[in-house]
Protein backbone atom coordinates (compact mmCIF):
# COMPACT_ATOMS: atom_id res chain seq x y z
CA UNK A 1 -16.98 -1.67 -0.06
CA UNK A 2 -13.72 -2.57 -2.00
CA UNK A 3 -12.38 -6.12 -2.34
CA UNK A 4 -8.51 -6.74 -2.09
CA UNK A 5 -7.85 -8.98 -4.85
CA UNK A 6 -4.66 -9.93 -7.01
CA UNK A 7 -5.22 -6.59 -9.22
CA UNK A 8 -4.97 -4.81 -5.91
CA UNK A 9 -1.35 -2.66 -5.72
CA UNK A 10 -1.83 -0.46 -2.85
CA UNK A 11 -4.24 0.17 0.05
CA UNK A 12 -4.02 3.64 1.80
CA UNK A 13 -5.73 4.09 5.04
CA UNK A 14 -5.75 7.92 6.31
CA UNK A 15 -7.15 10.34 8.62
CA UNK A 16 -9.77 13.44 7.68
CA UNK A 17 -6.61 15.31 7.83
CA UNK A 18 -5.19 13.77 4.56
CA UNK A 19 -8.53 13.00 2.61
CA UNK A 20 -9.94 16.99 3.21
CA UNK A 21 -7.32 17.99 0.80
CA UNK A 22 -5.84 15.07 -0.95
CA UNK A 23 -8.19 13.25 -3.88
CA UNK A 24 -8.49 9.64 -3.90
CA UNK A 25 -6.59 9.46 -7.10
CA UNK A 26 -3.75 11.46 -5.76
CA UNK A 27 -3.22 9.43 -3.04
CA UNK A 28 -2.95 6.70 -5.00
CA UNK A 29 -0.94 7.82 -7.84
CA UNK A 30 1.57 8.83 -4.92
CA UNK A 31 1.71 5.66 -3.58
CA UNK A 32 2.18 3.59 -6.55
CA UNK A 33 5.06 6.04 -7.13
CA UNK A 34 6.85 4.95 -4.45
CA UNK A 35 8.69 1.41 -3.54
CA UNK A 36 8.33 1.91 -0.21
CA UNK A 37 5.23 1.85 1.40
CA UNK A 38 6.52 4.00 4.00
CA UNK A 39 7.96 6.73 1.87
CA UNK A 40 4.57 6.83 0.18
CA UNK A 41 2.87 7.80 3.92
CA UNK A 42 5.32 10.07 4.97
CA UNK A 43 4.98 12.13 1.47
CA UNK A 44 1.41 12.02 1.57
CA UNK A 45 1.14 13.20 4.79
CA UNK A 46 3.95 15.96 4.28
CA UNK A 47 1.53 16.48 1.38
CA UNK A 48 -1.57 17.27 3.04
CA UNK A 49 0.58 19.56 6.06
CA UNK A 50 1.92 21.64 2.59
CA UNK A 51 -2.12 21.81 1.34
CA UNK A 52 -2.92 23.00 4.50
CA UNK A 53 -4.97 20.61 5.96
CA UNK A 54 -6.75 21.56 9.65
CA UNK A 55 -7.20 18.15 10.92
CA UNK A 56 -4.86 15.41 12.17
CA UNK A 57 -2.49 13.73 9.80
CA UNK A 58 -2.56 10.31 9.75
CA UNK A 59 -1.44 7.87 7.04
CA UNK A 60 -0.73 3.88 6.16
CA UNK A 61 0.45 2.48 3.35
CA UNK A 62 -0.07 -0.98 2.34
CA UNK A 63 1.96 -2.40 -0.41
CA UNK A 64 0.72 -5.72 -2.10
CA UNK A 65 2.86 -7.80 -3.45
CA UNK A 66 0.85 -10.88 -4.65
CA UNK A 67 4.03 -12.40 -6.73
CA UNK A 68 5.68 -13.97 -3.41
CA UNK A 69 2.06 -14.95 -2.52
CA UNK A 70 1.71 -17.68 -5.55
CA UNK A 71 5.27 -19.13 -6.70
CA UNK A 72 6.02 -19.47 -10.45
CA UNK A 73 7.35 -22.85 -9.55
CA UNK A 74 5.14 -24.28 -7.28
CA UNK A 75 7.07 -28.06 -7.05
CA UNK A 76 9.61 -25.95 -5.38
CA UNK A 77 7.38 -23.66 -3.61
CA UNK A 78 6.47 -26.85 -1.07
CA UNK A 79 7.52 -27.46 2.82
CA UNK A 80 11.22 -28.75 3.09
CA UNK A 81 9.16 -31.92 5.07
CA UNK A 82 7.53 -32.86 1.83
CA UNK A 83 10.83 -33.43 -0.13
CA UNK A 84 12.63 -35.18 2.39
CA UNK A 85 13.45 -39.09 1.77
C-alpha cells in the first residue's frame, strides 16, 4: 500500500509490459522529468518497446499538483457568493 499525500509528485500506473523491464525508480525518475504527464507515458512506454519488453504496453501518468489544491491566499480563494454584498 502507498498513500497519496502532499509529498506525492507522480503516480504511474502500467502494464507487465512496462514493469518486466523498467525499475520502479526509472519510471519515476522519467516521469518527474517530464511536465507533461502524457509525454512521461508515451516515453516510458516507447521505453519499455526499445528494452524489449514481450508483454502489452500500457502506461498512465498522473501528475500532482497539490499547489492549486490549497491557495496561498485563502480570503481570496472563497466562492464569488461569499463576497457578494
Amino acid at each position: 500500500d502507498q498513500v497519496i499525500d502532499e509529498n506525492t509528485e507522480v503516480l504511474v500506473l502500467a502494464s507487465d509490459g512496462v514493469w518486466d523491464v523498467v525499475q520502479n525508480e526509472d519510471a519515476v525518475s522519467l516521469a518527474r522529468a517530464e511536465d507533461a504527464a502524457e509525454v512521461a507515458a508515451r516515453k516510458l512506454t516507447e521505453a519499455a518497446f526499445n528494452r524489449g519488453s514481450a508483454d502489452n504496453i500500457t502506461c498512465i501518468v498522473v501528475r500532482f499538483n497539490h499547489e492549486k489544491r490549497h491557495p496561498a491566499n485563502p480570503d481570496k480563494a472563497g466562492p464569488a457568493s461569499s463576497q457578494q454584498k
